[in-house]
Protein backbone atom coordinates (compact mmCIF):
# COMPACT_ATOMS: atom_id res chain seq x y z
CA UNK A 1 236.29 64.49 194.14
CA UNK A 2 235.11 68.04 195.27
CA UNK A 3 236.55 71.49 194.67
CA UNK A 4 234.32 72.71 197.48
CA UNK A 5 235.82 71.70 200.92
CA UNK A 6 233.13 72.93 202.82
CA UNK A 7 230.87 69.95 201.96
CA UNK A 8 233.26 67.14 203.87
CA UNK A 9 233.71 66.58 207.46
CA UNK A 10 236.68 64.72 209.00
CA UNK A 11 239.03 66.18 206.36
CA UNK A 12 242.95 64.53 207.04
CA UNK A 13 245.92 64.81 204.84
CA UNK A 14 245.42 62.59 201.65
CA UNK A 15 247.84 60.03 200.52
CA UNK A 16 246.72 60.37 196.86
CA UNK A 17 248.35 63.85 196.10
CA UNK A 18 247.45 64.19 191.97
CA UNK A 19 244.50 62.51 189.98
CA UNK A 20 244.07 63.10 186.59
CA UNK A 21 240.86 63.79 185.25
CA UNK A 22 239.14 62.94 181.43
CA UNK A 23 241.34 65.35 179.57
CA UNK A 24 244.51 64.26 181.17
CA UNK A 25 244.74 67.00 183.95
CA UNK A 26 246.79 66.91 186.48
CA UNK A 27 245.25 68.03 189.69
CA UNK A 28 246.59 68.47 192.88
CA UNK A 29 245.31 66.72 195.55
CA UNK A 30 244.93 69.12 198.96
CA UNK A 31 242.64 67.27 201.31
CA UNK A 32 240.56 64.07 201.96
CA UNK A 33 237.66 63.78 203.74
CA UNK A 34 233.50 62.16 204.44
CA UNK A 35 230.75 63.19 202.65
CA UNK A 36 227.50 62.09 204.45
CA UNK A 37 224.76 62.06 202.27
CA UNK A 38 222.03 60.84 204.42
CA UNK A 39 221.70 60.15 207.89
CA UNK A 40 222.91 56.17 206.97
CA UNK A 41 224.57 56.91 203.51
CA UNK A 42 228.09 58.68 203.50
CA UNK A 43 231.20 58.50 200.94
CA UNK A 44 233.87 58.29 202.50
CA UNK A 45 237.85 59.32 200.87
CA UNK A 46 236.03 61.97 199.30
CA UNK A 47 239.12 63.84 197.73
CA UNK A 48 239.46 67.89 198.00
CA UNK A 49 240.75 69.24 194.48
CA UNK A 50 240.25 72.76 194.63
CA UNK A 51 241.45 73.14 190.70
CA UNK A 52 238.29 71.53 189.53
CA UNK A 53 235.57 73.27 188.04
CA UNK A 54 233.09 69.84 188.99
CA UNK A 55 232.61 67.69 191.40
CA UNK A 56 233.21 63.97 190.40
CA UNK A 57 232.25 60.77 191.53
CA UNK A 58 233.70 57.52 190.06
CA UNK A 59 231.53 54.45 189.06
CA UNK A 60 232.75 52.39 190.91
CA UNK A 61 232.08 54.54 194.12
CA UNK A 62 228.64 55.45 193.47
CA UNK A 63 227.67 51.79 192.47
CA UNK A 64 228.67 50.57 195.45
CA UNK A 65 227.29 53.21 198.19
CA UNK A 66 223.36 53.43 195.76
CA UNK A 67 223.27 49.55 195.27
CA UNK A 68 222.82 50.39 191.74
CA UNK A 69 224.46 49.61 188.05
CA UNK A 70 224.59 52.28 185.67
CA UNK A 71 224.17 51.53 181.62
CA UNK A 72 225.72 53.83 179.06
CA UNK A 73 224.59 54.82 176.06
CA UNK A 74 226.86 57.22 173.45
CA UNK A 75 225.06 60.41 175.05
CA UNK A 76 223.13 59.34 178.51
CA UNK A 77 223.75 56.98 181.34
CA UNK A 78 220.84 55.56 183.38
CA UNK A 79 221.07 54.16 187.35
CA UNK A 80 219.16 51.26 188.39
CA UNK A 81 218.35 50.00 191.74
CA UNK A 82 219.60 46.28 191.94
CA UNK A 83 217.22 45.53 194.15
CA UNK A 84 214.03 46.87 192.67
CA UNK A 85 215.14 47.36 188.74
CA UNK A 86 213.68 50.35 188.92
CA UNK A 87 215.10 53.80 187.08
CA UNK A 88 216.59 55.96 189.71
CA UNK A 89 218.29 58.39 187.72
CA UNK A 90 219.93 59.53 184.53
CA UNK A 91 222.91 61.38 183.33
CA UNK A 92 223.48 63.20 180.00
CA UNK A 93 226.59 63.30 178.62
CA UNK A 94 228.34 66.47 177.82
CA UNK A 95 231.75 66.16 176.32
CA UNK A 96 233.82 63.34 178.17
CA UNK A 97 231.24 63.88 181.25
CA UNK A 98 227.80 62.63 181.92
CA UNK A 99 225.85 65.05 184.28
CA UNK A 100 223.21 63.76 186.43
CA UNK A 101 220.24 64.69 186.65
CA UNK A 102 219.17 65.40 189.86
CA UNK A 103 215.55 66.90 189.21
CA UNK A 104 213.51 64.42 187.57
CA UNK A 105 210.82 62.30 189.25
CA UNK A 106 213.25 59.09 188.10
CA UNK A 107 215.81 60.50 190.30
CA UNK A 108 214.21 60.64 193.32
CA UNK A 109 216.50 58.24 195.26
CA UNK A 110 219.31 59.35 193.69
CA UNK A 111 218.81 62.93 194.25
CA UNK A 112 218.00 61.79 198.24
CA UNK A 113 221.26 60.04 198.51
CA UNK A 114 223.20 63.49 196.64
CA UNK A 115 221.25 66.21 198.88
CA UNK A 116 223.66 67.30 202.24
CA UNK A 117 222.41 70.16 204.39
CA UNK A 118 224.81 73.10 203.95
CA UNK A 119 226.25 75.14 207.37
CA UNK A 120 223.05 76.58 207.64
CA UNK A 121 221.35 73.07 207.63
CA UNK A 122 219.30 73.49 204.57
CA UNK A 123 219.26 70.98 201.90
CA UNK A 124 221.68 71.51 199.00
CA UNK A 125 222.41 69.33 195.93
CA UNK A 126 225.63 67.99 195.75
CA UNK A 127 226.08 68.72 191.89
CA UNK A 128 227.98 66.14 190.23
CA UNK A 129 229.58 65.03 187.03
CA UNK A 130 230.06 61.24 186.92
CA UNK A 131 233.99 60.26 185.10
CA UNK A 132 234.08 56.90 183.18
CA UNK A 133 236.73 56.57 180.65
């Protein structure tokens, strides 16, 4: 989820029109959309909330599109590749949030996959808090 609708492409009418986020929010739902993250890597029903103050990413989601698993710990996530077991990034968390870290060497292929080039094609993080309840 993204409050910035700038950053997706093929945006269409969503069918999901509230989520809820970790403090029992209700959001409404405006658009949904693609988020292409690298030239073979894209999310896709990326969901427009423009009442958030983050953008979110479920587990599930970013699991699936990195090839990774993610362990948590009372205060910190990590991200592993499945393939190579290796560390590819971190999160701390910060109240009911854990926010990745995007700048460490660990992250590297994780902060690859989250970089999108912005409408003046320069790189730009996609800042993100990951929700797990």
């Amino acid at each position: 989820m993204t409050f910035n609708s700038s950053q997706v492409s093929l945006i269409k009418s969503s069918l999901q029109k509230f989520v809820f986020t970790a403090n029992d929010t209700s959001n409404l739902v405006s658009w949904e959309g693609l988020l292409p993250l690298t030239d073979t890597l894209s999310l896709d029903s990326l969901l427009v909330v423009p009442s958030l103050n983050y953008n979110l990413f479920s587990v599930s989601q970013i699991t699936t599109v990195l090839f990774c698993i993610i362990i948590f710990w009372p205060n910190s996530c990590g991200f592993k590749d499945i393939q190579t077991r290796q560390m590819i990034g971190y999160g701390i968390k910060r109240e009911m949030l854990y926010y990745l870290d995007l700048v460490s060497n660990s992250s590297n292929k994780l902060c690859h996959a989250l970089t999108v080039d912005d409408s003046q094609g320069e790189k730009k993080t996609f800042d993100i808090w990951l929700w797990h309840r």
